[in-house]
Protein backbone atom coordinates (compact mmCIF):
# COMPACT_ATOMS: atom_id res chain seq x y z
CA UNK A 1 -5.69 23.75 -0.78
CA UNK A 2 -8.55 25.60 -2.12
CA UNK A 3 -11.13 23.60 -4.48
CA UNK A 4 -12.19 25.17 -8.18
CA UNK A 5 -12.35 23.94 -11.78
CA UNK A 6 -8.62 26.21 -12.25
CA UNK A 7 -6.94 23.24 -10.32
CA UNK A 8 -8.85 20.27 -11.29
CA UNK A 9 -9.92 19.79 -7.68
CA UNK A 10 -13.27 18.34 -7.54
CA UNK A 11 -15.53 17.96 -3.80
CA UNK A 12 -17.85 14.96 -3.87
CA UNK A 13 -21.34 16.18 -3.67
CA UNK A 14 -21.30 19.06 -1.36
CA UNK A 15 -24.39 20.02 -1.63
CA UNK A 16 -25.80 16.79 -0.32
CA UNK A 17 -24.08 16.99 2.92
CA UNK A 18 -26.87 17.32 5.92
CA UNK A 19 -25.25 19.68 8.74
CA UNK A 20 -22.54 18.82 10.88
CA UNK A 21 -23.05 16.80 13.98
CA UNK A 22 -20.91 15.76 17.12
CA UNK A 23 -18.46 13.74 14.54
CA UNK A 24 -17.68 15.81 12.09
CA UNK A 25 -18.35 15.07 8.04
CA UNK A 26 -15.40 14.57 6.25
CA UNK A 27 -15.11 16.18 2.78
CA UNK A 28 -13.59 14.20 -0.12
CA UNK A 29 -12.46 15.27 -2.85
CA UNK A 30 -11.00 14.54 -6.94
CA UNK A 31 -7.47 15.91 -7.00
CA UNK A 32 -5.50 14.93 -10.21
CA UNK A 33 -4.68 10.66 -10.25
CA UNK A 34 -5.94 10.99 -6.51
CA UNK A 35 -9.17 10.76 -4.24
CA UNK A 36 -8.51 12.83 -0.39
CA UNK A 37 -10.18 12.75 2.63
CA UNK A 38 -10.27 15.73 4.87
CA UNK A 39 -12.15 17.05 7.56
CA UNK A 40 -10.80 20.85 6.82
CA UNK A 41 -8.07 22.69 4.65
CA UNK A 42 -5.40 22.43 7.00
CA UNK A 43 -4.08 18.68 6.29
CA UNK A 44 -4.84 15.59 4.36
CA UNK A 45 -7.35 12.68 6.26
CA UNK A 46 -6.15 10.02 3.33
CA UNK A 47 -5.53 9.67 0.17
CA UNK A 48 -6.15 7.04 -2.49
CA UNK A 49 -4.56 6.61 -6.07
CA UNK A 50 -7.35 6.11 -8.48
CA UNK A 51 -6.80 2.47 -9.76
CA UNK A 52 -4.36 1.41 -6.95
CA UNK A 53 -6.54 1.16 -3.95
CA UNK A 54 -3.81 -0.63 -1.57
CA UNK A 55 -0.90 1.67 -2.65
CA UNK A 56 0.19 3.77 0.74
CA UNK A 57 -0.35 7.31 -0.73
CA UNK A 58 0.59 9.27 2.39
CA UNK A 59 4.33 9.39 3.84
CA UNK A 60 3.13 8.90 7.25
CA UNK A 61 1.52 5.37 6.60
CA UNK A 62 4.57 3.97 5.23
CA UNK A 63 6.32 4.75 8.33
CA UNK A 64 3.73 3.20 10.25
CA UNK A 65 4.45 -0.22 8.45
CA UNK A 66 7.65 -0.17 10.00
CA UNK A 67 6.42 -2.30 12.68
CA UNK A 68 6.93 -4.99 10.45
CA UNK A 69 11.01 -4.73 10.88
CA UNK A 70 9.72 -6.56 13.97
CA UNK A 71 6.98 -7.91 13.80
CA UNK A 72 6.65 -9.54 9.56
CA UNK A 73 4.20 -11.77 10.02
CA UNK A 74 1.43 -11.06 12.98
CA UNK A 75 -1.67 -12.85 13.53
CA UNK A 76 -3.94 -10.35 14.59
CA UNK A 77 -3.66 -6.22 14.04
CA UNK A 78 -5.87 -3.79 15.27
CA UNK A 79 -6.34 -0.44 13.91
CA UNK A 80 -8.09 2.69 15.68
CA UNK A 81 -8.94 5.26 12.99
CA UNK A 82 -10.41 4.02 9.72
CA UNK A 83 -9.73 7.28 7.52
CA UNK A 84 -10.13 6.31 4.21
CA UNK A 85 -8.64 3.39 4.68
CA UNK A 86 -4.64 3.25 3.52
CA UNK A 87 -3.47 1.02 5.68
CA UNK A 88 -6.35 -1.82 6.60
CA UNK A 89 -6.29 -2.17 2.76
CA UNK A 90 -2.34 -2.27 2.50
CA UNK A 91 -2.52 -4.54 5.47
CA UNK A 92 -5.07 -6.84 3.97
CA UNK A 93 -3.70 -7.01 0.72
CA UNK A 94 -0.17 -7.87 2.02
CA UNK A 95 -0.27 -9.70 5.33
CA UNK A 96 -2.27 -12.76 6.06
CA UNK A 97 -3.23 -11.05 9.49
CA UNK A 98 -6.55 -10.95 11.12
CA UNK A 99 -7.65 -7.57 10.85
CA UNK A 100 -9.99 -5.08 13.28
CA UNK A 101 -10.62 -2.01 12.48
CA UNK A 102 -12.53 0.44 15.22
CA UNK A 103 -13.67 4.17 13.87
CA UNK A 104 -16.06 6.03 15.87
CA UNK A 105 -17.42 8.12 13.04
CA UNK A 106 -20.00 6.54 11.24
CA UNK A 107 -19.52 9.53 8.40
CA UNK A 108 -16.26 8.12 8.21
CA UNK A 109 -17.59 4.14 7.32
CA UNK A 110 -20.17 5.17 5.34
CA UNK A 111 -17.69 6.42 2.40
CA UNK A 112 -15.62 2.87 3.20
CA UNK A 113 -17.25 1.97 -1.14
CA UNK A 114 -16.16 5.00 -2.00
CA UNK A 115 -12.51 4.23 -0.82
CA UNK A 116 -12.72 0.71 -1.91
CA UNK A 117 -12.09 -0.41 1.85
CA UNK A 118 -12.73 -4.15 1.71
CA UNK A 119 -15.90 -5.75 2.88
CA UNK A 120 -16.04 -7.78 6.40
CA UNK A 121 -15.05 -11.02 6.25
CA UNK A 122 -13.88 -13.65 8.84
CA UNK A 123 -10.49 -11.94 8.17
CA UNK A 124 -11.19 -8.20 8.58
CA UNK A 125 -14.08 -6.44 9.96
CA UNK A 126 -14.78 -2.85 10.71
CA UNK A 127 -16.40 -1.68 13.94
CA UNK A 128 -18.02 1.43 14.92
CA UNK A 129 -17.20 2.07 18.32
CA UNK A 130 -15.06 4.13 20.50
CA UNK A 131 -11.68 3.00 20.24
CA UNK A 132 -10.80 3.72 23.97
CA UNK A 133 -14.02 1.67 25.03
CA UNK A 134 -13.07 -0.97 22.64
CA UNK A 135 -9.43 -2.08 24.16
CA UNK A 136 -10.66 -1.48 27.75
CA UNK A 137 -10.30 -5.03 29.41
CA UNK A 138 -10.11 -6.38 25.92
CA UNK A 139 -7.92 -9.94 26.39
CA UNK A 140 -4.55 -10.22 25.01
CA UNK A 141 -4.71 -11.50 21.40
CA UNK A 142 -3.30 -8.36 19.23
CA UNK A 143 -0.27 -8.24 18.35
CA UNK A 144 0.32 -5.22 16.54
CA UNK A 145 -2.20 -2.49 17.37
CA UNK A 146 -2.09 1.02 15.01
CA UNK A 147 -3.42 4.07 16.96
CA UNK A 148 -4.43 6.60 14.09
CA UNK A 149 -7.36 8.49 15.10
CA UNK A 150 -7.19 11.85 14.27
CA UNK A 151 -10.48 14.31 13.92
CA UNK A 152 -11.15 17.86 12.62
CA UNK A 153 -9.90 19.01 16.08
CA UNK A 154 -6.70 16.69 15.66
CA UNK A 155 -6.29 13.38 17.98
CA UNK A 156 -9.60 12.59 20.01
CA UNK A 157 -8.61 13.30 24.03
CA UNK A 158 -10.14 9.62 24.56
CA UNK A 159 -7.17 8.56 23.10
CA UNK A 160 -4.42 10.53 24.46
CA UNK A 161 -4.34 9.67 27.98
CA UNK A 162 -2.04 7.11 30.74
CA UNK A 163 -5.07 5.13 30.99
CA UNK A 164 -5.78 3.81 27.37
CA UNK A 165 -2.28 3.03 26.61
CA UNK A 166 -2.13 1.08 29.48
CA UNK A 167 -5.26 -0.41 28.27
CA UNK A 168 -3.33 -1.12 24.63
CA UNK A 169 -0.55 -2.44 26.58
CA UNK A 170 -3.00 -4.85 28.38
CA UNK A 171 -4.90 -5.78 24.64
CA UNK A 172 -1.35 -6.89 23.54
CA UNK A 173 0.40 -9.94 23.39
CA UNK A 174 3.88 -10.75 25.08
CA UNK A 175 5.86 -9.66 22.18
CA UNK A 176 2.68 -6.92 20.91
CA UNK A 177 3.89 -3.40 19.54
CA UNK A 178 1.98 -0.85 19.75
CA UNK A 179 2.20 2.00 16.74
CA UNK A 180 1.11 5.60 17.16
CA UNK A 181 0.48 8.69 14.68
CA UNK A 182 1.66 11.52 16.66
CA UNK A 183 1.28 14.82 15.22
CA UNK A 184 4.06 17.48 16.16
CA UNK A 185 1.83 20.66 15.80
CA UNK A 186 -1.29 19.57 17.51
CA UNK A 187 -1.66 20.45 21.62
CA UNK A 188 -2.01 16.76 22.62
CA UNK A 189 1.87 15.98 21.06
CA UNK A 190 3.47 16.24 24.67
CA UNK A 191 0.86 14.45 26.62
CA UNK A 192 0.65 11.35 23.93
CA UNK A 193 4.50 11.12 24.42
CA UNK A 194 4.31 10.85 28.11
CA UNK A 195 1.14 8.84 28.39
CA UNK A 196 3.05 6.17 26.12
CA UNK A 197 6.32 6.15 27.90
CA UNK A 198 4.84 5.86 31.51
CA UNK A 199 3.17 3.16 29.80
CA UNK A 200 6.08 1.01 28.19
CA UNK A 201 9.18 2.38 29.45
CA UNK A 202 12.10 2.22 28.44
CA UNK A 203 10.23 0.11 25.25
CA UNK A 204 9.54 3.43 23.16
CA UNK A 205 11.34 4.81 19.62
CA UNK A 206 10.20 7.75 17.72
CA UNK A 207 10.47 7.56 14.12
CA UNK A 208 9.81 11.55 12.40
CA UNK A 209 8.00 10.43 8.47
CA UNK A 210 9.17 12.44 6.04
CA UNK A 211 6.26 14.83 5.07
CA UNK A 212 3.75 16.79 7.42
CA UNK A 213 5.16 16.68 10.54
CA UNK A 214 3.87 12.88 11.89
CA UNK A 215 5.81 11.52 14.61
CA UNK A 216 5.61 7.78 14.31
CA UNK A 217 6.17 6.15 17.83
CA UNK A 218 7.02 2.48 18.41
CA UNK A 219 6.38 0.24 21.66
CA UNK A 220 7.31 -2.74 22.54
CA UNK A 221 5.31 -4.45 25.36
CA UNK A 222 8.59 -7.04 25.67
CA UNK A 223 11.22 -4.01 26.41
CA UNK A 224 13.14 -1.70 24.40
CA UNK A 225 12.52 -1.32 20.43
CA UNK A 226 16.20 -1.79 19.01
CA UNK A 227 17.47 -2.39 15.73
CA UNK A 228 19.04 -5.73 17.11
CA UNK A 229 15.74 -7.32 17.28
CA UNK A 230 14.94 -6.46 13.31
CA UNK A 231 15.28 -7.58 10.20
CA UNK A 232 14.73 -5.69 6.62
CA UNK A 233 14.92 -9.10 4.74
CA UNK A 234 12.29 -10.94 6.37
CA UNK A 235 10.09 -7.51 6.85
CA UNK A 236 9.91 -7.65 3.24
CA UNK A 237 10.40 -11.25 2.50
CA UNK A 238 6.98 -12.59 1.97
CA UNK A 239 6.12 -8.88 0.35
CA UNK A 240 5.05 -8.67 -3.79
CA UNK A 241 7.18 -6.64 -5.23
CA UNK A 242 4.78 -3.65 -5.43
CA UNK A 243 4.52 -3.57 -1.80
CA UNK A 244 8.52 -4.08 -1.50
CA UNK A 245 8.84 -1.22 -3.35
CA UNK A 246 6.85 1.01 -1.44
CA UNK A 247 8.18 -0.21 1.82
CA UNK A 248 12.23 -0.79 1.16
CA UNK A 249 13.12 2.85 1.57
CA UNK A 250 11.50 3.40 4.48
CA UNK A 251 12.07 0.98 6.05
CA UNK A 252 16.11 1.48 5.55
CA UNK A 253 15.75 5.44 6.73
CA UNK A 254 14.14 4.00 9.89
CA UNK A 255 16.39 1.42 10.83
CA UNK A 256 19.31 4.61 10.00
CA UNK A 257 17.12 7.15 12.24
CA UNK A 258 16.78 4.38 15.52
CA UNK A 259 20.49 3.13 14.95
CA UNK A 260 21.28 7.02 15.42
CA UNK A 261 19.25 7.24 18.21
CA UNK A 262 20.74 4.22 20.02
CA UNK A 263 24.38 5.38 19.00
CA UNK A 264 23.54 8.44 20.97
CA UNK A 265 21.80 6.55 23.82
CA UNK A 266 25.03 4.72 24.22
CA UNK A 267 27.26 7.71 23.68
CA UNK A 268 25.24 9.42 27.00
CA UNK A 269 25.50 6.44 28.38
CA UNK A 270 29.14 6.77 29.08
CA UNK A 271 29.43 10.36 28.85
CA UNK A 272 26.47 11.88 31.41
């Protein structure tokens, strides 16, 4: 995507960005109905519909939400990788859940206004810290935690290896899940998917989203994520319809993609 007046792309106040440091300064940007975060030209950070602040703009993040096919109502979520935002406002808007939300870029809160990313509150709060440092010997009181913390030079290594998912794993409750964004073209893909099985085992399903590649994975800290242990009507039970709306698709082509997956489990199963 290349910014200029011919496609009624519009960057916020480049001139005013100071130089880059160790974090990186994300770029955002006007595009149509649409305000974008990105940190370069080669993929989206976040988007936001002008007007509709909570509305999940990018595929990815609705496939994230699946967690609630398990999980509908938890009590506490945490959420590594603020972004601009998409799904701690989603989340806050629609769930009663306590909400943390740990980015390390402080170029990355600082335009939290600008992507209407609610203020802290007993209920939500945003922290500026390294996630990895932040679930290290944290106590068990999450119960869904979102791993989304991507950078210009795609998923930080802090969060890629055996140790912090075992870490996550630990930060979890006995029925947690954890959810991560895995990205299929960046170097790190392989080594996220085997830090996260050694982790949980046999308690691991891959969801692809739809659009740019994202590989959603789901783990369970109880055992295996199976399509016996969810429900579409009570994941969108409690939902306005909005939300329903965004959600009811999705959710359908995930249950469709893990009750492929386990037919084929089940078919090797008997056939080695």
């Amino acid at each position: 995507m290349r910014a200029g007046a011919d496609n009624g792309v519009r960057m916020q106040n480049p001139s005013a960005m100071p130089p880059d440091d160790e974090h990186g300064r994300p770029l955002v940007f006007d595009i149509g109905d649409a305000k974008s975060m990105y940190f370069d030209f080669d993929g989206v950070q976040s988007s936001m519909k002008r007007g509709q602040p909570s509305v999940l703009d990018v595929d990815y993040t609705k496939t994230m939400m699946g967690f609630m096919l398990a999980k509908a109502q938890p009590e506490q979520i945490l959420m590594i990788g603020l972004g601009g935002g998409s799904l701690p406002k989603f989340c806050f808007h629609n769930l009663a859940a306590r909400i943390t939300v740990v980015e390390i870029n402080p170029h990355v809160i600082a335009l939290r206004d600008e992507f209407e990313v609610p203020a802290d509150s007993e209920r939500f709060c945003v922290v500026q810290a390294d996630g990895a440092d932040f679930v290290h010997n944290h106590p068990p009181c999450f119960d869904v935690i979102l791993i989304d913390g991507f950078t210009q030079q795609g998923q930080s290594p802090q969060l890629c290896s055996t140790g912090f998912y075992q870490d996550c794993f630990n930060a979890l409750t006995p029925g947690g899940l954890l959810v991560v964004n895995n990205l299929h073209s960046t170097p790190a893909f392989d080594q996220i998917c085997q830090s996260v099985a050694e982790v949980f085992e046999a308690g691991v399903a891959c969801v692809d989203s739809r659009e740019y590649g994202n590989c959603i994975m789901f783990a369970s800290k109880r055992g295996s994520v199976s399509t016996r242990s969810m429900s579409l009507s009570w994941a969108l039970h409690n939902l306005q319809a909005t939300a329903r709306e965004q959600l009811a698709t999705e959710f359908r082509r995930i249950l469709r993609t893990l009750e492929t997956t386990e037919g084929q489990r089940r078919l090797d199963e008997v056939d080695p």
